[in-house]
PDB file of N, CA and C in Angstrom:
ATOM      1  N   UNK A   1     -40.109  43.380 -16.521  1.00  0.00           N
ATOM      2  CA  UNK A   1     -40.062  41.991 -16.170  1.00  0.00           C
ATOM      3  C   UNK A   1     -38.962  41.266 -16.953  1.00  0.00           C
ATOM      4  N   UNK A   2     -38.685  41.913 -18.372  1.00  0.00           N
ATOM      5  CA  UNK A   2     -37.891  41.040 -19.118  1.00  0.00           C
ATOM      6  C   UNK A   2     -36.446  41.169 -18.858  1.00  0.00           C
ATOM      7  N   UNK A   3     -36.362  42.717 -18.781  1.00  0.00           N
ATOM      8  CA  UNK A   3     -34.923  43.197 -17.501  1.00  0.00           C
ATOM      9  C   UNK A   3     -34.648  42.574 -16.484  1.00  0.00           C
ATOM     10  N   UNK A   4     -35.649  42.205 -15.624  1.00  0.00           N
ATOM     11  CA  UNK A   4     -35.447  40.949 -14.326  1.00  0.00           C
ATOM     12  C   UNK A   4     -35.083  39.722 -14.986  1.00  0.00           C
ATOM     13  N   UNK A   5     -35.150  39.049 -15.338  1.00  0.00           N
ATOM     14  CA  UNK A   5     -35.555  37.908 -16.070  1.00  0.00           C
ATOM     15  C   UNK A   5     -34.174  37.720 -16.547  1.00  0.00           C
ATOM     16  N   UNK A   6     -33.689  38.828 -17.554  1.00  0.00           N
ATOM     17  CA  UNK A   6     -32.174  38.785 -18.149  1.00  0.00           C
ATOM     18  C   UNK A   6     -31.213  38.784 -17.024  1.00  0.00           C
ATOM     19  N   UNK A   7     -31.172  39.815 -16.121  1.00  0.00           N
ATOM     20  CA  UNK A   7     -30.662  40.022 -14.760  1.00  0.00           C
ATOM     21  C   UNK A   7     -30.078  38.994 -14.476  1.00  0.00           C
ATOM     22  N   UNK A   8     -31.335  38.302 -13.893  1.00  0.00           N
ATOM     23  CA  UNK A   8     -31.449  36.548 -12.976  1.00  0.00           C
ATOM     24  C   UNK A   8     -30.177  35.897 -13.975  1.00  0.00           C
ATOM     25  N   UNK A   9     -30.583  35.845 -15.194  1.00  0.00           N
ATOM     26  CA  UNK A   9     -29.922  34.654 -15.897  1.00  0.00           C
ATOM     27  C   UNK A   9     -28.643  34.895 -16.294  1.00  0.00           C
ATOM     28  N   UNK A  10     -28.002  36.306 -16.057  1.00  0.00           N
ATOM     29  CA  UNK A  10     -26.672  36.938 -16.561  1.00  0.00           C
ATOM     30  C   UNK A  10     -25.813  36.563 -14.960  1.00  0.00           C
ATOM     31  N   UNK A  11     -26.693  36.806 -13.730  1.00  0.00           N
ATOM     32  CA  UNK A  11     -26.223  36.432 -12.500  1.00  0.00           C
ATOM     33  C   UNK A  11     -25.932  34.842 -12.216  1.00  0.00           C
ATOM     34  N   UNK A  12     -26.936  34.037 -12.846  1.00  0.00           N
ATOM     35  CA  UNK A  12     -26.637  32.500 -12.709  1.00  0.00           C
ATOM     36  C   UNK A  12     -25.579  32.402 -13.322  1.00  0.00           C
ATOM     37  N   UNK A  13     -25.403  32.669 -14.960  1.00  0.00           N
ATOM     38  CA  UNK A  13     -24.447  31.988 -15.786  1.00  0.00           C
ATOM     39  C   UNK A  13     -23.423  32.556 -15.341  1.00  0.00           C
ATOM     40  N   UNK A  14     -22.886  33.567 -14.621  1.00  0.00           N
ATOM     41  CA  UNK A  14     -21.509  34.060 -14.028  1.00  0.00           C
ATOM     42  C   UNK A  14     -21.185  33.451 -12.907  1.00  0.00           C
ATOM     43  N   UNK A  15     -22.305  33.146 -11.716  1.00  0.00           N
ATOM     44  CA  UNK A  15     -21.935  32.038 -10.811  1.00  0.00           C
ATOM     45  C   UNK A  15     -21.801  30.866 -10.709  1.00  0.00           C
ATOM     46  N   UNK A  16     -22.487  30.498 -12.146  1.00  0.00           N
ATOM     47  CA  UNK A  16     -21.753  28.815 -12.796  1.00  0.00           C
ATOM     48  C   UNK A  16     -20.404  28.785 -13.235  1.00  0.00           C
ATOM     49  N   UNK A  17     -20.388  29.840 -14.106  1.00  0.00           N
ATOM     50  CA  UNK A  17     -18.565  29.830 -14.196  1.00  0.00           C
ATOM     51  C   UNK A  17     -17.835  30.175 -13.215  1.00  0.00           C
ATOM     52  N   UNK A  18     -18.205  31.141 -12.696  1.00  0.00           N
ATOM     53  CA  UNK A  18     -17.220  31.073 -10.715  1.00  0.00           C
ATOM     54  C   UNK A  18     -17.252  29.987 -10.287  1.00  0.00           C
ATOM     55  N   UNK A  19     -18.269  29.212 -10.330  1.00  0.00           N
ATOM     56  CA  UNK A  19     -17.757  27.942  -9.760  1.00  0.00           C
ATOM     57  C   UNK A  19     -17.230  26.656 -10.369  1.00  0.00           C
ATOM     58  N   UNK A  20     -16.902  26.833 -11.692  1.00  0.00           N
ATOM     59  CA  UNK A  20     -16.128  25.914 -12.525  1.00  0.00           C
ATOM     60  C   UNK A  20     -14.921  26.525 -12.346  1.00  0.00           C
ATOM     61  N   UNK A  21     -14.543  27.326 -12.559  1.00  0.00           N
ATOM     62  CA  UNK A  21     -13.115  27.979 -12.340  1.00  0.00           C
ATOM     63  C   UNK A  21     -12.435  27.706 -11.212  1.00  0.00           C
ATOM     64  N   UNK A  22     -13.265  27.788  -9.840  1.00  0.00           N
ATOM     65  CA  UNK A  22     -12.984  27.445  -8.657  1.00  0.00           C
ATOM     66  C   UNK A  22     -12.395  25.962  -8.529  1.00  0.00           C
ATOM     67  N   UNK A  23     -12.912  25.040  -9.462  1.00  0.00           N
ATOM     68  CA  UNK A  23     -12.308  23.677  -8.783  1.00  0.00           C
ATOM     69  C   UNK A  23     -11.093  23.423  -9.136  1.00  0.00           C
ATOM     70  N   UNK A  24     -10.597  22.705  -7.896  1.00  0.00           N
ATOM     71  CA  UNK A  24      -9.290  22.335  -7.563  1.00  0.00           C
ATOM     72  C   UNK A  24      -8.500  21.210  -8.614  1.00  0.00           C
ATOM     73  N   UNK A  25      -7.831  20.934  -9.391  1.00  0.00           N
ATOM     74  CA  UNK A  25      -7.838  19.889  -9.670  1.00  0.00           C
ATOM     75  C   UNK A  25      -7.142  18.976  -9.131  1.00  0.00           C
ATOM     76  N   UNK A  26      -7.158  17.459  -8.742  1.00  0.00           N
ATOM     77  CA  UNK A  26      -6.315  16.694  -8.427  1.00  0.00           C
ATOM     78  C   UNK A  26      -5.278  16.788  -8.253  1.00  0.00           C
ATOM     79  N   UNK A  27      -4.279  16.894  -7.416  1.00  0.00           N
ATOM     80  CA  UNK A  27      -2.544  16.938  -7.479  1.00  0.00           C
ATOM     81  C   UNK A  27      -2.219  15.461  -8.452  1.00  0.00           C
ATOM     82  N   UNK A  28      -1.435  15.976  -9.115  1.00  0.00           N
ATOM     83  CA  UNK A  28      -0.757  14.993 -10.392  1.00  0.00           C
ATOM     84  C   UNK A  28       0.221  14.116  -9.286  1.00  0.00           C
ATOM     85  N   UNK A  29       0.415  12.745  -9.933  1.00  0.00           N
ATOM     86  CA  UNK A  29       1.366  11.749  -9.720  1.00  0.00           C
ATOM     87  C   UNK A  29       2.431  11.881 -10.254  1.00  0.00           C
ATOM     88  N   UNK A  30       3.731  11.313  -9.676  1.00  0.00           N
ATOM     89  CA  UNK A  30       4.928  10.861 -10.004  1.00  0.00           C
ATOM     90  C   UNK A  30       5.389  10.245 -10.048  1.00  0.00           C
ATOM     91  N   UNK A  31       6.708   9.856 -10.925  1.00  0.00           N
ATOM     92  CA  UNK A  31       7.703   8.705 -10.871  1.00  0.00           C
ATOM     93  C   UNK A  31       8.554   8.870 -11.150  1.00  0.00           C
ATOM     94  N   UNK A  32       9.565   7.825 -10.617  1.00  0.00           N
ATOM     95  CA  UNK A  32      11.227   8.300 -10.808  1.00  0.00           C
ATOM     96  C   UNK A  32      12.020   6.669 -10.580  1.00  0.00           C
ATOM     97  N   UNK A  33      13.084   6.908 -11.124  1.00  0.00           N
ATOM     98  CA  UNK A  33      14.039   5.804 -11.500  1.00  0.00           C
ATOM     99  C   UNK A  33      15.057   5.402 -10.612  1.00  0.00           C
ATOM    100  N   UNK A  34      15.570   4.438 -10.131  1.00  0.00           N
ATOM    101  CA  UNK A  34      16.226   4.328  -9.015  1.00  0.00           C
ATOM    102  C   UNK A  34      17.399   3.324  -9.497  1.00  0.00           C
ATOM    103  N   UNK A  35      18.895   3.835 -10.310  1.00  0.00           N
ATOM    104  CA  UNK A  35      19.600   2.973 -10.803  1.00  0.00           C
ATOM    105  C   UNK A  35      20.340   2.565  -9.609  1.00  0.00           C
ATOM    106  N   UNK A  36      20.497   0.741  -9.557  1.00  0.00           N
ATOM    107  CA  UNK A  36      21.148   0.340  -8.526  1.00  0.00           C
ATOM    108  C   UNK A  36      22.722  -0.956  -9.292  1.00  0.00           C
ATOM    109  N   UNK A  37      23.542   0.067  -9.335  1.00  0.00           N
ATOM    110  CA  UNK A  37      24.517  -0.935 -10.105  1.00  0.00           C
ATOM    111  C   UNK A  37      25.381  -2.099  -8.980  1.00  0.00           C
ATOM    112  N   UNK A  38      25.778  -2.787  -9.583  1.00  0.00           N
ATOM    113  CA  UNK A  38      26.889  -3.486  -9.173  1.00  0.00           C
ATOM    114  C   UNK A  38      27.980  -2.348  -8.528  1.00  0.00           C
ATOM    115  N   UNK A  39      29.262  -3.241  -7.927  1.00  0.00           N
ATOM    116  CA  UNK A  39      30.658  -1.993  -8.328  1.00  0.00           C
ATOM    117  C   UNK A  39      30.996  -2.460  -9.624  1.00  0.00           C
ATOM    118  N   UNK A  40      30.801  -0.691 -10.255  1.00  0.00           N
ATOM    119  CA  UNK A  40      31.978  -0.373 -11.277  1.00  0.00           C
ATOM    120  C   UNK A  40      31.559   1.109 -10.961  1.00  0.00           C
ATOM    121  N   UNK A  41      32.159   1.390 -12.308  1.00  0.00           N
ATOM    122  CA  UNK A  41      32.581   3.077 -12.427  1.00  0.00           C
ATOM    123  C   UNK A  41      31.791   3.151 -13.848  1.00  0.00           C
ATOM    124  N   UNK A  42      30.648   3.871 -14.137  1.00  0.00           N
ATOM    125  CA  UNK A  42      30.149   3.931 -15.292  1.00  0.00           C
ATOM    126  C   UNK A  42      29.438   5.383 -15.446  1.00  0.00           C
ATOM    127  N   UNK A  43      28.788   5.765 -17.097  1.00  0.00           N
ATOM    128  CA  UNK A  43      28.030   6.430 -16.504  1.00  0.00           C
ATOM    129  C   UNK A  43      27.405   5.873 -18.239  1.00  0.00           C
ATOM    130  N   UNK A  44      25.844   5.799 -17.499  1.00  0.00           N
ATOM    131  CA  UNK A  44      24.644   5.038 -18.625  1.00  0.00           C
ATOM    132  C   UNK A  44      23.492   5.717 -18.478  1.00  0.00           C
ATOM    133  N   UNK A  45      23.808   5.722 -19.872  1.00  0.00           N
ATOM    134  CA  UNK A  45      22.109   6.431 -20.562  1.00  0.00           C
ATOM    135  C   UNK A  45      21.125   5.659 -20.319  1.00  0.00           C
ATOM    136  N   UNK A  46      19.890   5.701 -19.443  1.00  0.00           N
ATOM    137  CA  UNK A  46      18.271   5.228 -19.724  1.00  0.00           C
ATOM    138  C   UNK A  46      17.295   5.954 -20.142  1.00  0.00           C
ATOM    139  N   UNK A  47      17.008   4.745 -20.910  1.00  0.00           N
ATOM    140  CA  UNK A  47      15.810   5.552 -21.702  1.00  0.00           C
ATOM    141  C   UNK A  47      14.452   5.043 -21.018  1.00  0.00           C
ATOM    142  N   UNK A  48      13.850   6.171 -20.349  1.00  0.00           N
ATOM    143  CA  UNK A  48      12.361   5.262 -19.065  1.00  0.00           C
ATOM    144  C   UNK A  48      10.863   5.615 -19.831  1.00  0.00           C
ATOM    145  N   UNK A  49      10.254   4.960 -19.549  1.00  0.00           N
ATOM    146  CA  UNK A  49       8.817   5.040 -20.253  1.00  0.00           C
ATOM    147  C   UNK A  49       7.780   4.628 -19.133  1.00  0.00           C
ATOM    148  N   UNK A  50       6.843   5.185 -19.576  1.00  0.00           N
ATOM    149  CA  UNK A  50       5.572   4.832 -18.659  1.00  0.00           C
ATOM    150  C   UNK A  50       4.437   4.730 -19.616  1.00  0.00           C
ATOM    151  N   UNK A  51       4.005   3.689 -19.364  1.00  0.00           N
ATOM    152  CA  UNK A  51       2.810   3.310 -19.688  1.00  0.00           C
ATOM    153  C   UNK A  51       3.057   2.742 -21.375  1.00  0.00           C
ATOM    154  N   UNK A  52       4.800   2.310 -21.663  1.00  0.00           N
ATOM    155  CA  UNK A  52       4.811   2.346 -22.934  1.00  0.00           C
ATOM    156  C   UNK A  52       5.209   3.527 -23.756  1.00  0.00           C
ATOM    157  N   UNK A  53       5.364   4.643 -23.533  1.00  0.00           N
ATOM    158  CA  UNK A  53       5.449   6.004 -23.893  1.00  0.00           C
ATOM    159  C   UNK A  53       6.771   6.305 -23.536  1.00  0.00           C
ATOM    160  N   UNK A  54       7.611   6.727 -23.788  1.00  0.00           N
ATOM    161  CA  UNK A  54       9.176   7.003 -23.866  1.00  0.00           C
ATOM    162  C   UNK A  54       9.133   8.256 -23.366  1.00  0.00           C
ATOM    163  N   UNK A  55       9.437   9.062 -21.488  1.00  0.00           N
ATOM    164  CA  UNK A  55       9.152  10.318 -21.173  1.00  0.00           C
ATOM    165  C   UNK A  55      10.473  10.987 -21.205  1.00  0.00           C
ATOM    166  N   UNK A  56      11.974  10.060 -21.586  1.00  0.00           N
ATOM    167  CA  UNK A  56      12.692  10.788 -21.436  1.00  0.00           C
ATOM    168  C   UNK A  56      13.978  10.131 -21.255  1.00  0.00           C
ATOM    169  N   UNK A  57      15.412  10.542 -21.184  1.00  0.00           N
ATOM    170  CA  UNK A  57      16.211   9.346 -20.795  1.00  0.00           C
ATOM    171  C   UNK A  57      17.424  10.109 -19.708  1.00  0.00           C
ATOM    172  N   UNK A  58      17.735   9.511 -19.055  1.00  0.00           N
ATOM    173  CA  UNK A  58      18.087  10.343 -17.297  1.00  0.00           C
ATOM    174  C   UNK A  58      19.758   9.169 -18.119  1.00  0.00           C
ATOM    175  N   UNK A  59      20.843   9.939 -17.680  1.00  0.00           N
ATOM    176  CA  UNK A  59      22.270   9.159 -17.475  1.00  0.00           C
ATOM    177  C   UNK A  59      22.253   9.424 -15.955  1.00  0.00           C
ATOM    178  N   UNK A  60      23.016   7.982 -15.664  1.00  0.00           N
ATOM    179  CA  UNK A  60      23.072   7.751 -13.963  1.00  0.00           C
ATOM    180  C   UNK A  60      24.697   7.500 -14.711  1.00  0.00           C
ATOM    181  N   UNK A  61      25.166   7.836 -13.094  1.00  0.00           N
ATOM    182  CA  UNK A  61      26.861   8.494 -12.863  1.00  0.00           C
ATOM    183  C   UNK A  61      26.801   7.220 -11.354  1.00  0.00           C
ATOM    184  N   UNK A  62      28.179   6.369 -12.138  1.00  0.00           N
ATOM    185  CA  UNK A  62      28.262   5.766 -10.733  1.00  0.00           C
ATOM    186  C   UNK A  62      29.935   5.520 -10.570  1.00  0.00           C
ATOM    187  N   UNK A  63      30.414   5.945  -9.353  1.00  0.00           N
ATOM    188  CA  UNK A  63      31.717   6.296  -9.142  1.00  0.00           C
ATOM    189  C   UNK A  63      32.456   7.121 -10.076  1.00  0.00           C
ATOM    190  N   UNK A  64      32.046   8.424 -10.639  1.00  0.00           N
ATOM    191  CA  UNK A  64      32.665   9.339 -11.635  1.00  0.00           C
ATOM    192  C   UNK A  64      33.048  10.200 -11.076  1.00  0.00           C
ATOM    193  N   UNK A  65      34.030  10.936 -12.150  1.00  0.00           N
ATOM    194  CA  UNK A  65      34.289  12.385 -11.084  1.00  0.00           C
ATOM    195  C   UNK A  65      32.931  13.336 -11.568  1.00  0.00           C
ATOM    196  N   UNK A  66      32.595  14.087 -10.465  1.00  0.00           N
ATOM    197  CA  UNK A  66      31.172  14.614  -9.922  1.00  0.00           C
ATOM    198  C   UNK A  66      30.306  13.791  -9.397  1.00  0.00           C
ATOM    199  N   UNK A  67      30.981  12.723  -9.060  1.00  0.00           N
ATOM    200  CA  UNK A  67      30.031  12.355  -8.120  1.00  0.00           C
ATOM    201  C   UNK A  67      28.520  11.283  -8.805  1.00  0.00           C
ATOM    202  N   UNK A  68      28.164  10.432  -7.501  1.00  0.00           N
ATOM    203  CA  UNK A  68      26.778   9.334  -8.374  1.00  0.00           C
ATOM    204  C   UNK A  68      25.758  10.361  -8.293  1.00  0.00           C
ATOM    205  N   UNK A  69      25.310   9.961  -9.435  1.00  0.00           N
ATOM    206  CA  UNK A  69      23.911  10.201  -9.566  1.00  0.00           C
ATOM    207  C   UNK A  69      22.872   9.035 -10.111  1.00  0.00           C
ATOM    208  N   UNK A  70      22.195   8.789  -9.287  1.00  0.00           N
ATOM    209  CA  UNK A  70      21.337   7.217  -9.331  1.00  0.00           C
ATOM    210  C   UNK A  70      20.460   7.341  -9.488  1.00  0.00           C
ATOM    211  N   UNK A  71      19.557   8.533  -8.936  1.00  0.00           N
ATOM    212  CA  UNK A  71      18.051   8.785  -8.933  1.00  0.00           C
ATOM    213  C   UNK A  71      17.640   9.429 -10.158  1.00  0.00           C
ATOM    214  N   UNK A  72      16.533   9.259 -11.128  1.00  0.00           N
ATOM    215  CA  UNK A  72      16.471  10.154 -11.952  1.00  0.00           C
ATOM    216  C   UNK A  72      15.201  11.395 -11.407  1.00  0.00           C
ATOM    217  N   UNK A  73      14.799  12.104 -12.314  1.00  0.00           N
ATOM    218  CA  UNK A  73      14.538  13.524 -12.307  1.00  0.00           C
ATOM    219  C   UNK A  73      12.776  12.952 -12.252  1.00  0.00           C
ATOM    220  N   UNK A  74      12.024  13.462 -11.539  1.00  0.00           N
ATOM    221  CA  UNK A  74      10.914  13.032 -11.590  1.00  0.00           C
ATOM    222  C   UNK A  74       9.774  13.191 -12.665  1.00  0.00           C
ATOM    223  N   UNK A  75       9.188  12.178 -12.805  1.00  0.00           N
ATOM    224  CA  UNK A  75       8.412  11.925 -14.454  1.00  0.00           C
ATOM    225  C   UNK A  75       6.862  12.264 -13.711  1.00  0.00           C
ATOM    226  N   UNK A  76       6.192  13.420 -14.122  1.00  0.00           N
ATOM    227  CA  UNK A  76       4.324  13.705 -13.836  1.00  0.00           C
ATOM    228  C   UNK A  76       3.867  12.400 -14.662  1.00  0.00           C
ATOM    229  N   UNK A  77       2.942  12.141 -13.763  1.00  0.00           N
ATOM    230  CA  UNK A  77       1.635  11.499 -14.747  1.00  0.00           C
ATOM    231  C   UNK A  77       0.188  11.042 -14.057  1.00  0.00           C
ATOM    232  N   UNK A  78      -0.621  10.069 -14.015  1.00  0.00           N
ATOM    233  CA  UNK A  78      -1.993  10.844 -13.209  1.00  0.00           C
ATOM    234  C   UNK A  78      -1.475  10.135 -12.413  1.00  0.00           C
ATOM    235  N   UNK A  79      -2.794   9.506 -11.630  1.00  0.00           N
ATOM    236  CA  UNK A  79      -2.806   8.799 -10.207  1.00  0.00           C
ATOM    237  C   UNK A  79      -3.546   7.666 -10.602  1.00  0.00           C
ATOM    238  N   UNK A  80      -3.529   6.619 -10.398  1.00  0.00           N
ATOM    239  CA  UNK A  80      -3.672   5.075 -11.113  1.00  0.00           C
ATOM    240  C   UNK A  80      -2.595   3.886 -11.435  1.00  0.00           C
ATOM    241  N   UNK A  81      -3.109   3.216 -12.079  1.00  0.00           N
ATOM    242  CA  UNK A  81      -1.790   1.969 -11.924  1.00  0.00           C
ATOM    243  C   UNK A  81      -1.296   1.939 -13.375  1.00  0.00           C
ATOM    244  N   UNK A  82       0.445   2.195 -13.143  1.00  0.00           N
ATOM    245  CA  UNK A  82       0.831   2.839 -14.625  1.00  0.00           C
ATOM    246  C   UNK A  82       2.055   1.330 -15.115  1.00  0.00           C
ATOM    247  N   UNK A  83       2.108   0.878 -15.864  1.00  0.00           N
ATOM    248  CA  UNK A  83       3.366   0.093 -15.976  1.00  0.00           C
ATOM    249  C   UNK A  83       4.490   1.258 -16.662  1.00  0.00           C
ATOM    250  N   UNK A  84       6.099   0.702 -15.767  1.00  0.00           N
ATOM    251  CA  UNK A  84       6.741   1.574 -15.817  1.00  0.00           C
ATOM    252  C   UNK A  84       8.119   0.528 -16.718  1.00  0.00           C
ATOM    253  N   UNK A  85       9.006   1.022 -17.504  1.00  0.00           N
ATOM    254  CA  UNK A  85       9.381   0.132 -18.009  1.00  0.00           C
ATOM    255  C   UNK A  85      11.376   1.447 -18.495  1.00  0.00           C
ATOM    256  N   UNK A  86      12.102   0.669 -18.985  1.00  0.00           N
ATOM    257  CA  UNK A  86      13.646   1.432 -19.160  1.00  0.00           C
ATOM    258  C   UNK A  86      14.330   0.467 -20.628  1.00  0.00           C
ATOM    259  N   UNK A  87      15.311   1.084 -20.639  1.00  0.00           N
ATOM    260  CA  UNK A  87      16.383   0.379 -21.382  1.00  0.00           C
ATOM    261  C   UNK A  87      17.646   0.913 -21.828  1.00  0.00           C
ATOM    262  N   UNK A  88      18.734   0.437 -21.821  1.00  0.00           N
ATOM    263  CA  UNK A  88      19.599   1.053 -22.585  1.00  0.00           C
ATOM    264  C   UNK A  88      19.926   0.631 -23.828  1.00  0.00           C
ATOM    265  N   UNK A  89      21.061   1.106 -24.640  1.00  0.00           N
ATOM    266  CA  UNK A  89      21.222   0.801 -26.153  1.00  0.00           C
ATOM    267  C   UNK A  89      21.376  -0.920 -25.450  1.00  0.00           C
ATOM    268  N   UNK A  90      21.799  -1.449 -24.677  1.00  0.00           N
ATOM    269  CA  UNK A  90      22.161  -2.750 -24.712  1.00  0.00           C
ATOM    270  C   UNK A  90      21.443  -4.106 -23.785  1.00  0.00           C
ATOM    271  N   UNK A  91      20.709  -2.748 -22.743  1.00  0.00           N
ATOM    272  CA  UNK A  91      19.771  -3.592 -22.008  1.00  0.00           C
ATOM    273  C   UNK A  91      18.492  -3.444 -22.051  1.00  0.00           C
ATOM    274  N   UNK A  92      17.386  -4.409 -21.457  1.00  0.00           N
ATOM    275  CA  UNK A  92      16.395  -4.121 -21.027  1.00  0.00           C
ATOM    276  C   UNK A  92      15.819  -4.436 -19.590  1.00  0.00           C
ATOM    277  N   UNK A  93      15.128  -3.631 -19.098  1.00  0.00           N
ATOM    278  CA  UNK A  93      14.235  -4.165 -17.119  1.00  0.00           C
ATOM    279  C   UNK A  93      13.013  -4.658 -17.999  1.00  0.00           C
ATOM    280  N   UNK A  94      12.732  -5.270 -16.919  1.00  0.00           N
ATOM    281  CA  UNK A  94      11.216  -6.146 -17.333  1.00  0.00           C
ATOM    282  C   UNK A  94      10.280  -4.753 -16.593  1.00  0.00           C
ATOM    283  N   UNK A  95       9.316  -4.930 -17.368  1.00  0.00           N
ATOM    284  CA  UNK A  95       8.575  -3.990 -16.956  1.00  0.00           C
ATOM    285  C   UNK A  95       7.784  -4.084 -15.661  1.00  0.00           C
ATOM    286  N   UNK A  96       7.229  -3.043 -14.918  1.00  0.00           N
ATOM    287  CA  UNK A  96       6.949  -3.215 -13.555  1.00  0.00           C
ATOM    288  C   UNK A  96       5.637  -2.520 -13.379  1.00  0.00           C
ATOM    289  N   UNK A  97       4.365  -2.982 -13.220  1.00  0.00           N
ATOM    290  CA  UNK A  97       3.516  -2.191 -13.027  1.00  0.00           C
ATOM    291  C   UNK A  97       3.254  -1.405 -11.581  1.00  0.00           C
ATOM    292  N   UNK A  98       2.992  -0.632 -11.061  1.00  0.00           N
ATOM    293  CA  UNK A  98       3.077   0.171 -10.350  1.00  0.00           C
ATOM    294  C   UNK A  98       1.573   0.986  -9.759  1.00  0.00           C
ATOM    295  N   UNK A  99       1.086   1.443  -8.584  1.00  0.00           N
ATOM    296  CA  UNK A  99      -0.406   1.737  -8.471  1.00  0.00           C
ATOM    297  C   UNK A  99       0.368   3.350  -7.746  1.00  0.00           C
ATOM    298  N   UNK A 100      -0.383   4.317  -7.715  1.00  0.00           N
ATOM    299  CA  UNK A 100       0.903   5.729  -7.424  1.00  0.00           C
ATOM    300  C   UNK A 100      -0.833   6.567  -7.140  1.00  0.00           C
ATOM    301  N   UNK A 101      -0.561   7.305  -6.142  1.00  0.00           N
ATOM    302  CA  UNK A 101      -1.785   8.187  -5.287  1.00  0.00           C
ATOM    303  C   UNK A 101      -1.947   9.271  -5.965  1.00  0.00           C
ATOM    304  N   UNK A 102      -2.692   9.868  -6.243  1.00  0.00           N
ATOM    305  CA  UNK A 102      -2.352  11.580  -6.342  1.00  0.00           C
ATOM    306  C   UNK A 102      -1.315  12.386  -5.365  1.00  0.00           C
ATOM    307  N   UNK A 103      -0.543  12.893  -5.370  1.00  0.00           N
ATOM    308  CA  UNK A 103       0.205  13.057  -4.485  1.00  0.00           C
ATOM    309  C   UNK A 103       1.443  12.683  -4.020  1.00  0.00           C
ATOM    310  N   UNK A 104       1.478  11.486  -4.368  1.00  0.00           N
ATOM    311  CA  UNK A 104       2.645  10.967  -4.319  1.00  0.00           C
ATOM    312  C   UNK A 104       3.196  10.400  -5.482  1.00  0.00           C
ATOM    313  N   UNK A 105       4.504   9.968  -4.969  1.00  0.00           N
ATOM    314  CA  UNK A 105       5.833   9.578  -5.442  1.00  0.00           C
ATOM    315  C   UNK A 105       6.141   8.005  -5.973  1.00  0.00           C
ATOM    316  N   UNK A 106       6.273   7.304  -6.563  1.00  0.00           N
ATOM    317  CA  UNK A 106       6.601   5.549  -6.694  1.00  0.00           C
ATOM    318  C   UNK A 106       8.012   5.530  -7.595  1.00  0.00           C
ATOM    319  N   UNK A 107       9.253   5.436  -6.437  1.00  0.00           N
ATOM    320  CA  UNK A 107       9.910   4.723  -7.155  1.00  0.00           C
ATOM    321  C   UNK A 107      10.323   3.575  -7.803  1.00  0.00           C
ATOM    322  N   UNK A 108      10.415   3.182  -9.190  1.00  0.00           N
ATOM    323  CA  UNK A 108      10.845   1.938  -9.807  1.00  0.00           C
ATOM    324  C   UNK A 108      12.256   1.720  -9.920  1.00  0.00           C
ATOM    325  N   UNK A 109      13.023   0.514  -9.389  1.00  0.00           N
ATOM    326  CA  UNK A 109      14.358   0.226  -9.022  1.00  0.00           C
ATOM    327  C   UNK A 109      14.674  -0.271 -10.372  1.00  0.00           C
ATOM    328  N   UNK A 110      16.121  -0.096 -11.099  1.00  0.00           N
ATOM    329  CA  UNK A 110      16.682  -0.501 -11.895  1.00  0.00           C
ATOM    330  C   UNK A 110      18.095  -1.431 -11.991  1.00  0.00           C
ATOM    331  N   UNK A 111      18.046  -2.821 -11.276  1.00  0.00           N
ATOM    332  CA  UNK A 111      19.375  -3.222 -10.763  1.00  0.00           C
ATOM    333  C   UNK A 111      20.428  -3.241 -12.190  1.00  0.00           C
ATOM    334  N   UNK A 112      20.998  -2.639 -11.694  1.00  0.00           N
ATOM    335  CA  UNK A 112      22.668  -3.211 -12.694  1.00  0.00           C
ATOM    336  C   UNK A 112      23.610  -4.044 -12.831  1.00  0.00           C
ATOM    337  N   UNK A 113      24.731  -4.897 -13.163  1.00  0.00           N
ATOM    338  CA  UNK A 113      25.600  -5.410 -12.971  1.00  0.00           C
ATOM    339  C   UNK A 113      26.732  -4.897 -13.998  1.00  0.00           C
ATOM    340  N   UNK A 114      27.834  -4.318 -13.787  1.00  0.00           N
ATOM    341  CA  UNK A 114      28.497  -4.000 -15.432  1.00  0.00           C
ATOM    342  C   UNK A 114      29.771  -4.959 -14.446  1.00  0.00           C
ATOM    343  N   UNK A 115      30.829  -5.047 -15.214  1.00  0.00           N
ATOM    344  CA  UNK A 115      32.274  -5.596 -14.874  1.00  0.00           C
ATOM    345  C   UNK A 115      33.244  -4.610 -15.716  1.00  0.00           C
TER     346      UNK A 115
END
């Protein structure tokens, strides 16, 4: 009986963990930077943050040789409403809060003006 008994309970606790292992988790959120300059010819370091947290800093290329690069590289983070915020050594964007799905994408625009 006590062999049954162990059995039963060695069979439950392995099909509780089969089925913790099994779950899916949420697809993670994203974000990404969208530098929109004036005309000039530059190329500027941002430094972007989310939620306050500094994830990284993307240089946008605008009229250089190789070509613009405006969009930055996409930043994970969950699914909820994140404030998203930038700067360079000389500027700052006002920060922008933002609401982003599991699954998807929210870009935050960064206008420029240089002369």
């Amino acid at each position: 009986m006590r062999k049954v008994i162990f059995s039963l309970v060695i069979l439950v606790t392995m099909g509780v963990a089969a089925c913790k292992s099994a779950t899916i988790p949420a697809p993670s959120a994203s974000v990404s930077f969208v530098f929109l300059p004036g005309t000039c010819s530059s190329v500027v370091p941002v430094h972007v943050a989310i939620d306050g947290i500094d994830v990284g800093v993307d240089t946008f290329k605008v009229a250089v040789n190789g070509g613009n690069r405006l969009v930055s590289r996409l930043y994970s983070t969950s699914a909820g409403q994140h404030s998203l915020s930038a700067h360079t050594d000389r500027y700052m964007w006002p920060a922008a809060t933002v609401s982003v799905g599991a699954g998807q994408t929210v870009a935050d625009s960064l206008p420029f003006y240089c002369s």
